[in-house]
C-alpha atoms as a PDB file:
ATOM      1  CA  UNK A   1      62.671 120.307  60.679  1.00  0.00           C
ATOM      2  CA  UNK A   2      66.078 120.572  60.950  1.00  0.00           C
ATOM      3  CA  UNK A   3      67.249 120.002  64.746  1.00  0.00           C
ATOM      4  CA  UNK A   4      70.899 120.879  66.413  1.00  0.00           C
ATOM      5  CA  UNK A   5      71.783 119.266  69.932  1.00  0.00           C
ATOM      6  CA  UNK A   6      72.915 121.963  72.052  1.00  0.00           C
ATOM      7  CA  UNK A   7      74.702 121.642  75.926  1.00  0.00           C
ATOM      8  CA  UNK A   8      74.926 124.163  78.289  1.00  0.00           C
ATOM      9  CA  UNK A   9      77.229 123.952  81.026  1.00  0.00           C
ATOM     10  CA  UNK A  10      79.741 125.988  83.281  1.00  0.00           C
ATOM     11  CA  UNK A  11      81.477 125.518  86.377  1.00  0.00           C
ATOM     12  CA  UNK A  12      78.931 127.796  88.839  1.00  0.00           C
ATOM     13  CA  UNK A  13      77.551 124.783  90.758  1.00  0.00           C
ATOM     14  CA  UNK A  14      78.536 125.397  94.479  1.00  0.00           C
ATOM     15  CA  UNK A  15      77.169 121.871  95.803  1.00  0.00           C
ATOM     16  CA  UNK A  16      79.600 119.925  93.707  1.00  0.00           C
ATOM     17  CA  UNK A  17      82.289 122.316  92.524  1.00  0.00           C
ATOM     18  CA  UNK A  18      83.703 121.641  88.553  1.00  0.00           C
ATOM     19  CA  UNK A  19      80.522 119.278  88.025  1.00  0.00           C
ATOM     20  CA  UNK A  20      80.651 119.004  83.977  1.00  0.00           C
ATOM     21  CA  UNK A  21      84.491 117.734  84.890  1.00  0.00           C
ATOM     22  CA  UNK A  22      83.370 115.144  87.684  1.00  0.00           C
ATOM     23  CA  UNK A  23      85.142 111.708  86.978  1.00  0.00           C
ATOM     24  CA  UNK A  24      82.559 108.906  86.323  1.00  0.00           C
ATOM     25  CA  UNK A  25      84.293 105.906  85.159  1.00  0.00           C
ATOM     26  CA  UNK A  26      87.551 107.512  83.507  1.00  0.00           C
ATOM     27  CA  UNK A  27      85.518 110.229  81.691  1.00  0.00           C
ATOM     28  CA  UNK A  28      84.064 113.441  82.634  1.00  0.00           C
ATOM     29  CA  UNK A  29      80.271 113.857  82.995  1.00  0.00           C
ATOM     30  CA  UNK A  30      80.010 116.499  80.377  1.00  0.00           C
ATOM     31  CA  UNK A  31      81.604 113.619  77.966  1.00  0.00           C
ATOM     32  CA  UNK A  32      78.909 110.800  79.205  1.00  0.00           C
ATOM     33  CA  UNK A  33      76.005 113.996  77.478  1.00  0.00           C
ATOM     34  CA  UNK A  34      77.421 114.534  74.643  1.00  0.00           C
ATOM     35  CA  UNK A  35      77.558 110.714  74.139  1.00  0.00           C
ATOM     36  CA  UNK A  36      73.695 110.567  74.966  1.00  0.00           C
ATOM     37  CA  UNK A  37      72.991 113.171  72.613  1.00  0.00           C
ATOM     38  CA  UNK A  38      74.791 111.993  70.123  1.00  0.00           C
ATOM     39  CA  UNK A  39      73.137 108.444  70.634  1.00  0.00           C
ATOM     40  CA  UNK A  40      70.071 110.596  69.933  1.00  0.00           C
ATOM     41  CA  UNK A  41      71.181 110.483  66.325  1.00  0.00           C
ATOM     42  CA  UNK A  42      68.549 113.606  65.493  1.00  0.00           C
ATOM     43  CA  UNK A  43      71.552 115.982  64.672  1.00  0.00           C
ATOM     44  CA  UNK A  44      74.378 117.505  65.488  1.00  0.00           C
ATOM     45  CA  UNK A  45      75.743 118.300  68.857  1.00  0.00           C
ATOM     46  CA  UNK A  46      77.382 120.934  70.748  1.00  0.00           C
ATOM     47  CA  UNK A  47      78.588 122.007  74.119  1.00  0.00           C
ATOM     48  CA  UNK A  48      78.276 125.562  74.726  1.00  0.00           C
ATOM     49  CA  UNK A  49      80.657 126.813  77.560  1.00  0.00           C
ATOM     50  CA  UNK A  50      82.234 129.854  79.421  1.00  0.00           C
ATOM     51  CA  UNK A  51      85.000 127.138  80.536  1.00  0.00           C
ATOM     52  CA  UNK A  52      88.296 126.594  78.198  1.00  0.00           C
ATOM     53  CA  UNK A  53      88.680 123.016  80.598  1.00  0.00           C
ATOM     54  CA  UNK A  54      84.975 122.048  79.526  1.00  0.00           C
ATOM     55  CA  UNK A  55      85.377 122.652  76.021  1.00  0.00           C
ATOM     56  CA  UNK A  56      89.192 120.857  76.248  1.00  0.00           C
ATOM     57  CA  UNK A  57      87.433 117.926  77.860  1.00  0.00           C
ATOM     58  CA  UNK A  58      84.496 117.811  75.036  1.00  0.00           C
ATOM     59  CA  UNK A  59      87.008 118.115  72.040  1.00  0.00           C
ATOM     60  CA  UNK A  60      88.975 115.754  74.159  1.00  0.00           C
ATOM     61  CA  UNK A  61      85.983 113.156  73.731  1.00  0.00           C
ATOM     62  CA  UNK A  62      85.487 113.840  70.065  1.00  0.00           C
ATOM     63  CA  UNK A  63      82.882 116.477  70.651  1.00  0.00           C
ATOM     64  CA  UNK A  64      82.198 119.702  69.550  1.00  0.00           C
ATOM     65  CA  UNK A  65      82.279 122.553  71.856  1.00  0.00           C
ATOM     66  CA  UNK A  66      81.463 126.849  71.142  1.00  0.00           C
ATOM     67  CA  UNK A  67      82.695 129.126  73.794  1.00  0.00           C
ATOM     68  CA  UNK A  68      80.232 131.765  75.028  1.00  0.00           C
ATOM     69  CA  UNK A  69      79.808 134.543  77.006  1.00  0.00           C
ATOM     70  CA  UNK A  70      80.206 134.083  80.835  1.00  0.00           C
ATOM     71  CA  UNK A  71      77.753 136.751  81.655  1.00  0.00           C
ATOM     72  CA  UNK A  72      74.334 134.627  80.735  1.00  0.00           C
ATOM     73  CA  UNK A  73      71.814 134.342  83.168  1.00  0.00           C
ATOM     74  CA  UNK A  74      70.206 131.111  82.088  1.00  0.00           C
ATOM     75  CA  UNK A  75      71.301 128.270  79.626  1.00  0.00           C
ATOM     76  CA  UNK A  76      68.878 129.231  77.476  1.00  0.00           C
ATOM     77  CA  UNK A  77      70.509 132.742  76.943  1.00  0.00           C
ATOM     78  CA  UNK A  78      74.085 130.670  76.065  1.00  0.00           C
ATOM     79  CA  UNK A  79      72.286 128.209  73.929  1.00  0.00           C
ATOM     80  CA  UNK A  80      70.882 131.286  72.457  1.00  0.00           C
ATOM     81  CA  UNK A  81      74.397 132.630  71.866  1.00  0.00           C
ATOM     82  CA  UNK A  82      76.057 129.349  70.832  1.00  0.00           C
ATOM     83  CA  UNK A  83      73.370 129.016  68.003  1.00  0.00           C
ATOM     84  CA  UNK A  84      74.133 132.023  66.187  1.00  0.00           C
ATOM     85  CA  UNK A  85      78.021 131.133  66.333  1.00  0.00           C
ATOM     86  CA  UNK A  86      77.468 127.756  65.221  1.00  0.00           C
ATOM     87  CA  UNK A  87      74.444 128.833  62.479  1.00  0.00           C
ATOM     88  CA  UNK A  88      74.588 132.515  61.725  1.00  0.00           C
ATOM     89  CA  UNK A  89      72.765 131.025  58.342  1.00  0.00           C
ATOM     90  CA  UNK A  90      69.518 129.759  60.113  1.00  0.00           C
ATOM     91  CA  UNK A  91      69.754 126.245  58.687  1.00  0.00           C
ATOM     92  CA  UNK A  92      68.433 124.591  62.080  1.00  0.00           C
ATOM     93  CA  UNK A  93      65.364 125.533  63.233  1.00  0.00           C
ATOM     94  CA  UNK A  94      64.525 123.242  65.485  1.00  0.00           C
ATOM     95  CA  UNK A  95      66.965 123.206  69.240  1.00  0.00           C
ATOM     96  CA  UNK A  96      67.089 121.056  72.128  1.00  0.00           C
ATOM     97  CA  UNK A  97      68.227 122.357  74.616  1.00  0.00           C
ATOM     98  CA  UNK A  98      69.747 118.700  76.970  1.00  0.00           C
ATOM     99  CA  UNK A  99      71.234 119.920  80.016  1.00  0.00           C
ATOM    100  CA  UNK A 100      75.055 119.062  80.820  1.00  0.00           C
ATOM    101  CA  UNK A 101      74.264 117.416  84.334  1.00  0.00           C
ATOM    102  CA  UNK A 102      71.792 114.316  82.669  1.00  0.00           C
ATOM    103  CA  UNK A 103      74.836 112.006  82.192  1.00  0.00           C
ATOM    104  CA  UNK A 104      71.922 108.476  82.313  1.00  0.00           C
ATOM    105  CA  UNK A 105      69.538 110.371  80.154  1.00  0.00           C
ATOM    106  CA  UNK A 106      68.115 107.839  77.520  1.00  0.00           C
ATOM    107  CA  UNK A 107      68.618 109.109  74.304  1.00  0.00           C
ATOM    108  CA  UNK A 108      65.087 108.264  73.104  1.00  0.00           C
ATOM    109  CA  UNK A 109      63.946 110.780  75.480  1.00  0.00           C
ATOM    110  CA  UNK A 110      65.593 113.480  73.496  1.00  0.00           C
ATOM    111  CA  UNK A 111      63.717 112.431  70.382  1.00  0.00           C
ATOM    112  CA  UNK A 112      60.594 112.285  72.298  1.00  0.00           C
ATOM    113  CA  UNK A 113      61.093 115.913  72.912  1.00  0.00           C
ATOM    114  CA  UNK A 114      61.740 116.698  69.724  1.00  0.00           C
ATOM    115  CA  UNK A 115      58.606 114.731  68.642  1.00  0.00           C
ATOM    116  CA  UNK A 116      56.582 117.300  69.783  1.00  0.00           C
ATOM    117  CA  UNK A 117      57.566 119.904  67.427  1.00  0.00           C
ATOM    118  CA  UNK A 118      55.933 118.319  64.454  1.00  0.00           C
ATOM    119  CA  UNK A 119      52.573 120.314  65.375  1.00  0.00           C
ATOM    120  CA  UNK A 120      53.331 123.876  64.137  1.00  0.00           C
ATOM    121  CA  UNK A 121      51.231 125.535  66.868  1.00  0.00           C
ATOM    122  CA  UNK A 122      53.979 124.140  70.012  1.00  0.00           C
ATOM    123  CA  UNK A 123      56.936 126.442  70.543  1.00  0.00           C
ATOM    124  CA  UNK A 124      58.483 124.652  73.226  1.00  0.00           C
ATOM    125  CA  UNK A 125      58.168 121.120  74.221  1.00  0.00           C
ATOM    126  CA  UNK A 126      58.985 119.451  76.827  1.00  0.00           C
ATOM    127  CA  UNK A 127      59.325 116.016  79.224  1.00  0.00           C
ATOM    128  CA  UNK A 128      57.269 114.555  82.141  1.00  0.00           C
ATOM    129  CA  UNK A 129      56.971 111.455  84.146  1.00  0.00           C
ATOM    130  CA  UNK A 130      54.524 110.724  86.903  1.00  0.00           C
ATOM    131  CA  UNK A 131      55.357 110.999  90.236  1.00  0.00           C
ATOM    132  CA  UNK A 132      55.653 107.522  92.165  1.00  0.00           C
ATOM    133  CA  UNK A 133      57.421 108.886  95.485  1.00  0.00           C
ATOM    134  CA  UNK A 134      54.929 109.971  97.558  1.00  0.00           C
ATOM    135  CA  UNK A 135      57.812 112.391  99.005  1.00  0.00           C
ATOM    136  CA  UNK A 136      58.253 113.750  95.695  1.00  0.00           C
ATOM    137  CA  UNK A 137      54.644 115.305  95.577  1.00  0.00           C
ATOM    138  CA  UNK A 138      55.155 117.726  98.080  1.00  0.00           C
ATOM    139  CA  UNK A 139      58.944 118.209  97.693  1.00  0.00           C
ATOM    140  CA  UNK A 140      59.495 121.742  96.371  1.00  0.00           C
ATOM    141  CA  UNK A 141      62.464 120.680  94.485  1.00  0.00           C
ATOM    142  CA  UNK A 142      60.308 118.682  92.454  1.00  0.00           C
ATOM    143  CA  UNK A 143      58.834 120.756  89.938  1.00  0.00           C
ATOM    144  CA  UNK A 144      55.594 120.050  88.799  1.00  0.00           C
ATOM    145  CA  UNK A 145      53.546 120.565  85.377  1.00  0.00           C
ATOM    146  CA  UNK A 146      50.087 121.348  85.248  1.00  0.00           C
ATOM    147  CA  UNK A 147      48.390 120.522  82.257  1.00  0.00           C
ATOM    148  CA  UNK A 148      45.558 119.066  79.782  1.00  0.00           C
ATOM    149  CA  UNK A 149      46.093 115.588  78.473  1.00  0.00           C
ATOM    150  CA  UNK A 150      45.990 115.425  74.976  1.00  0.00           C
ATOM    151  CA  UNK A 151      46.244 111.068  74.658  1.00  0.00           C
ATOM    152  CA  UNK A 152      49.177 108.981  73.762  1.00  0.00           C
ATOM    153  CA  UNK A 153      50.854 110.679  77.206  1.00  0.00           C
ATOM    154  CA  UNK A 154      51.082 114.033  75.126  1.00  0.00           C
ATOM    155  CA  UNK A 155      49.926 117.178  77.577  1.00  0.00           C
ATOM    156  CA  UNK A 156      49.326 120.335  77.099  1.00  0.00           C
ATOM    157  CA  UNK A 157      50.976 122.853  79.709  1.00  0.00           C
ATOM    158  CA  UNK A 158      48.998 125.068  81.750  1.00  0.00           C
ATOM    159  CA  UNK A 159      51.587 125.822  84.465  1.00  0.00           C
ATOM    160  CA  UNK A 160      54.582 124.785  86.300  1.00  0.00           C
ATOM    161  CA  UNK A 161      55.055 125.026  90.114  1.00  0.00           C
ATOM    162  CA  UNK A 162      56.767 123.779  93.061  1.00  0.00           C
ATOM    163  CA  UNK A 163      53.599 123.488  95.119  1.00  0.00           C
ATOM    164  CA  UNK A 164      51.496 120.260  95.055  1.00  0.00           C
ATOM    165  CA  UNK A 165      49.402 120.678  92.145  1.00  0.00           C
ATOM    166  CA  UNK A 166      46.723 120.091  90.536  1.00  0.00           C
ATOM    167  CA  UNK A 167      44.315 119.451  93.662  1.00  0.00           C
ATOM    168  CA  UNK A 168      42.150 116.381  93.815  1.00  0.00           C
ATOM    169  CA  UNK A 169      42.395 112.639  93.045  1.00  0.00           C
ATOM    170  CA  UNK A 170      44.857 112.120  89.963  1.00  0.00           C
ATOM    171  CA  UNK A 171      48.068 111.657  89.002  1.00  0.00           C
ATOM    172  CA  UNK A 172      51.373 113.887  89.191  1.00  0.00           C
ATOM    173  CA  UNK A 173      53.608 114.947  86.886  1.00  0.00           C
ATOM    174  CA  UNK A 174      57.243 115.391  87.603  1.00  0.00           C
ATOM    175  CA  UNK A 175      58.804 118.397  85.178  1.00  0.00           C
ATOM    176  CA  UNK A 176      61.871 117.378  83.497  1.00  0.00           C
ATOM    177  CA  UNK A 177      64.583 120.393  82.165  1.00  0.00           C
ATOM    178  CA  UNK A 178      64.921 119.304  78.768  1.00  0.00           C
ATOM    179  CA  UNK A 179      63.330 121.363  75.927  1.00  0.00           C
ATOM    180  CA  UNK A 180      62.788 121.375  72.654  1.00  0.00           C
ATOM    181  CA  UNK A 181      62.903 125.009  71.092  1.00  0.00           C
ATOM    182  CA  UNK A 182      61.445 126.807  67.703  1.00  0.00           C
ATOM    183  CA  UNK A 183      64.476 128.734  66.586  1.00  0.00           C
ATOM    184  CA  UNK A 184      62.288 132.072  66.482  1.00  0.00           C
ATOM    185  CA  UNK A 185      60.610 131.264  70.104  1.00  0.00           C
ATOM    186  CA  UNK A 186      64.048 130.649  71.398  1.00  0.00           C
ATOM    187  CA  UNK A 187      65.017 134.064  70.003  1.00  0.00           C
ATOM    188  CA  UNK A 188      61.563 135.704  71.222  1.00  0.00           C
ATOM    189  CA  UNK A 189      62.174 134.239  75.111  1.00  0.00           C
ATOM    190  CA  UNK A 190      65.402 135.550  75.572  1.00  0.00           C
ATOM    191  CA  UNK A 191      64.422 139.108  74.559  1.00  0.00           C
ATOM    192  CA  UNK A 192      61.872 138.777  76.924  1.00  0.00           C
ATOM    193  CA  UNK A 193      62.463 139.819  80.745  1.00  0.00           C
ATOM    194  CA  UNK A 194      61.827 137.841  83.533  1.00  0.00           C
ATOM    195  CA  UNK A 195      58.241 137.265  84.105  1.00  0.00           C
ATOM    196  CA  UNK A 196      56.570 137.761  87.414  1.00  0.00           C
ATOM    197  CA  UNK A 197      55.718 134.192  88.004  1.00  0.00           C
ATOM    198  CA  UNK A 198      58.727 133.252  86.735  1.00  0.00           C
ATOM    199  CA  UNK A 199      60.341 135.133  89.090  1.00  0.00           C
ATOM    200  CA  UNK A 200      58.003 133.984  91.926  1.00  0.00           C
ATOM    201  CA  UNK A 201      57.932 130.712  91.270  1.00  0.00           C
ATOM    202  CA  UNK A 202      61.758 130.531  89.950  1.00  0.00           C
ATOM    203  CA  UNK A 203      60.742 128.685  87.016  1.00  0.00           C
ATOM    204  CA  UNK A 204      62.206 129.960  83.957  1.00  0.00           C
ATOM    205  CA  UNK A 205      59.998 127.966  81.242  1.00  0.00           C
ATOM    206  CA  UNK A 206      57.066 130.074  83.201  1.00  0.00           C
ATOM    207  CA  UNK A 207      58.048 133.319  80.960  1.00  0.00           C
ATOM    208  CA  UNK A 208      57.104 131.200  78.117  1.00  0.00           C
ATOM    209  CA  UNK A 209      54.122 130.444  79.571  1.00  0.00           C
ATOM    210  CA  UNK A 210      52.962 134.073  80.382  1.00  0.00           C
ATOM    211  CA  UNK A 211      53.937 135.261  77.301  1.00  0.00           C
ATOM    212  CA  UNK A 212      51.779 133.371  75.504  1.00  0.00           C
ATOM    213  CA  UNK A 213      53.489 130.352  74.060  1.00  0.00           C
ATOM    214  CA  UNK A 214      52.251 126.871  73.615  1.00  0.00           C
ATOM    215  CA  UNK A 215      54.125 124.466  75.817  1.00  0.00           C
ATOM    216  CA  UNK A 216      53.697 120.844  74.984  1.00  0.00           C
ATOM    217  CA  UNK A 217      55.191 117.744  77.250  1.00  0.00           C
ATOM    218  CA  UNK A 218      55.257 114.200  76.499  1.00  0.00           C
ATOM    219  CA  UNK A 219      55.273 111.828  79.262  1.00  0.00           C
ATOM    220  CA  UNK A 220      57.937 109.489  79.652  1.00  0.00           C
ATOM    221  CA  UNK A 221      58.724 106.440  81.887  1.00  0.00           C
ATOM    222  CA  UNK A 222      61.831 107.341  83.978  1.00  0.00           C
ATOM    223  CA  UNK A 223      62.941 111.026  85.584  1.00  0.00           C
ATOM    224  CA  UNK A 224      66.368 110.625  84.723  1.00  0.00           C
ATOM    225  CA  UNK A 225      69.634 111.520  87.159  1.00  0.00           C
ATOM    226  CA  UNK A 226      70.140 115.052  87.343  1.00  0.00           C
ATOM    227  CA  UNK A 227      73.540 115.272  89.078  1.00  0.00           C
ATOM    228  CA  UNK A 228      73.587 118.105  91.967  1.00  0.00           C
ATOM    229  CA  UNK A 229      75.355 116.781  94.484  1.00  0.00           C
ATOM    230  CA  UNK A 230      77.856 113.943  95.721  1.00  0.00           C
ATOM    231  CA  UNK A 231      75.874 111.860  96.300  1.00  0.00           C
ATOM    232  CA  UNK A 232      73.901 112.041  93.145  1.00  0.00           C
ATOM    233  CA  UNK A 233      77.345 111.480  91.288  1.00  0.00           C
ATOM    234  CA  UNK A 234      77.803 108.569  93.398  1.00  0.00           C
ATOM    235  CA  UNK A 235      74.797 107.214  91.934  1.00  0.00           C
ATOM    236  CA  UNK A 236      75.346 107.786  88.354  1.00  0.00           C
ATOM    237  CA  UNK A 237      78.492 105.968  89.057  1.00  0.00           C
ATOM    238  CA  UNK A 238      76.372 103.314  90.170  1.00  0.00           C
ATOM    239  CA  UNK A 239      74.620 103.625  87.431  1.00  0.00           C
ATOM    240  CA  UNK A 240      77.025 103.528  84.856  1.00  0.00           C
ATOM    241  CA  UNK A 241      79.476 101.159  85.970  1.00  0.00           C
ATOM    242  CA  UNK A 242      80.499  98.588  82.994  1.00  0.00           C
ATOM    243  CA  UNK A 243      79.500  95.046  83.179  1.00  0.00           C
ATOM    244  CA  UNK A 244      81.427  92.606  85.215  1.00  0.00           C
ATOM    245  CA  UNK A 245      82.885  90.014  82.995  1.00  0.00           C
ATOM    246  CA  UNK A 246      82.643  86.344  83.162  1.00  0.00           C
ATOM    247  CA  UNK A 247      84.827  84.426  83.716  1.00  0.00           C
ATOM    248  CA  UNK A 248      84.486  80.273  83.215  1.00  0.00           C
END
């Protein structure tokens, strides 16, 4: 397959206002993506904005950024968009879609995504990690995946929920946003209107679910940072603070 790297992000977040723009260490969080993406090394990379200040920033870092519609309900729908700027040819068939607020993701999680897509019958995969908190297992903000282990941590997704689920002795599995698109699912989903659970649940990868599509997810060892708050970006901060040198 053929992949492309795609970024959604926009300036909408009310918790931490301008969040793809937030200073961490001298460069803006959208910048610390692309750089995880592009450590990747799967294909190329793109931020897809509404924002001229995003897109200065990315070009600013050495990136690539496509400016979009501002009118798209989901990042899907822009990644949708951006993709037919950037490809109107249909050479990449293969999207992942890494969102703009993951500035520790490990870049060997996006290839584990993309991993998945080597069995023809997937149309979307996915990431997981079991739950360790035992907060996190009744936290509604902690969406979870339901689904049928396949071995080598590969599942098979049966549903996604906020509720505690499944029932019974067993492990959790914390859903993580990143995806890994066909090109023609991608284009299917966003024709598609907002399913009832999806709506229900407010879980968008749920429309894929009802409409049919295989959903794979491949477990992986660490939910990385998603950055919602000021406090989170406190954290990646934390996180991402260079080395101390040594001195003799």
């Amino acid at each position: 397959m053929n992949p492309i790297v795609l970024i959604p992000a926009r300036l909408a977040a009310t918790r931490l206002p301008d969040k793809p723009l937030a200073d961490i260490h001298g460069v803006p969080m959208i910048a610390h993506v692309l750089r995880r993406a592009q450590e990747a090394d799967i294909g190329p990379v793109a931020v897809a904005t509404d924002t001229p200040a995003i897109a200065e920033a990315v070009e600013a870092a050495g990136g690539r950024a496509v400016m979009t519609r501002a009118d798209h309900p989901s990042g899907s729908d822009r990644i949708h968009e951006a993709l037919g700027l950037l490809d109107p040819e249909g050479r990449h068939d293969l999207i992942l879609n890494v969102q703009g607020d993951l500035p520790t993701l490990d870049p060997a999680a996006i290839r584990a995504a993309a991993a998945l897509m080597a069995a023809e019958e997937v149309a979307l995969g996915t990431l997981v990690a079991e739950i360790v908190r035992e907060e996190e297992r009744t936290a509604s903000q902690v969406v979870k995946m339901v689904g049928s282990p396949l071995g080598g941590g590969r599942h098979r997704a049966l549903y996604f929920t906020r509720a505690t689920a499944p029932w019974g002795e067993g492990p959790l599995y914390h859903h993580i946003g990143l995806y890994a698109w066909r090109r023609a699912a991608l284009a299917a989903f966003v024709a598609l209107p907002p399913s009832p659970l999806e709506r229900r649940e407010k879980l968008e990868q749920l429309r894929a679910l009802e409409a049919g599509m295989r959903v794979d997810a491949q477990e992986v060892a660490v939910v990385p940072l998603g950055v919602d708050t000021p406090e989170d970006l406190e954290r990646a901060r934390a996180m991402l603070a260079p080395p101390r040198r040594a001195f003799p």
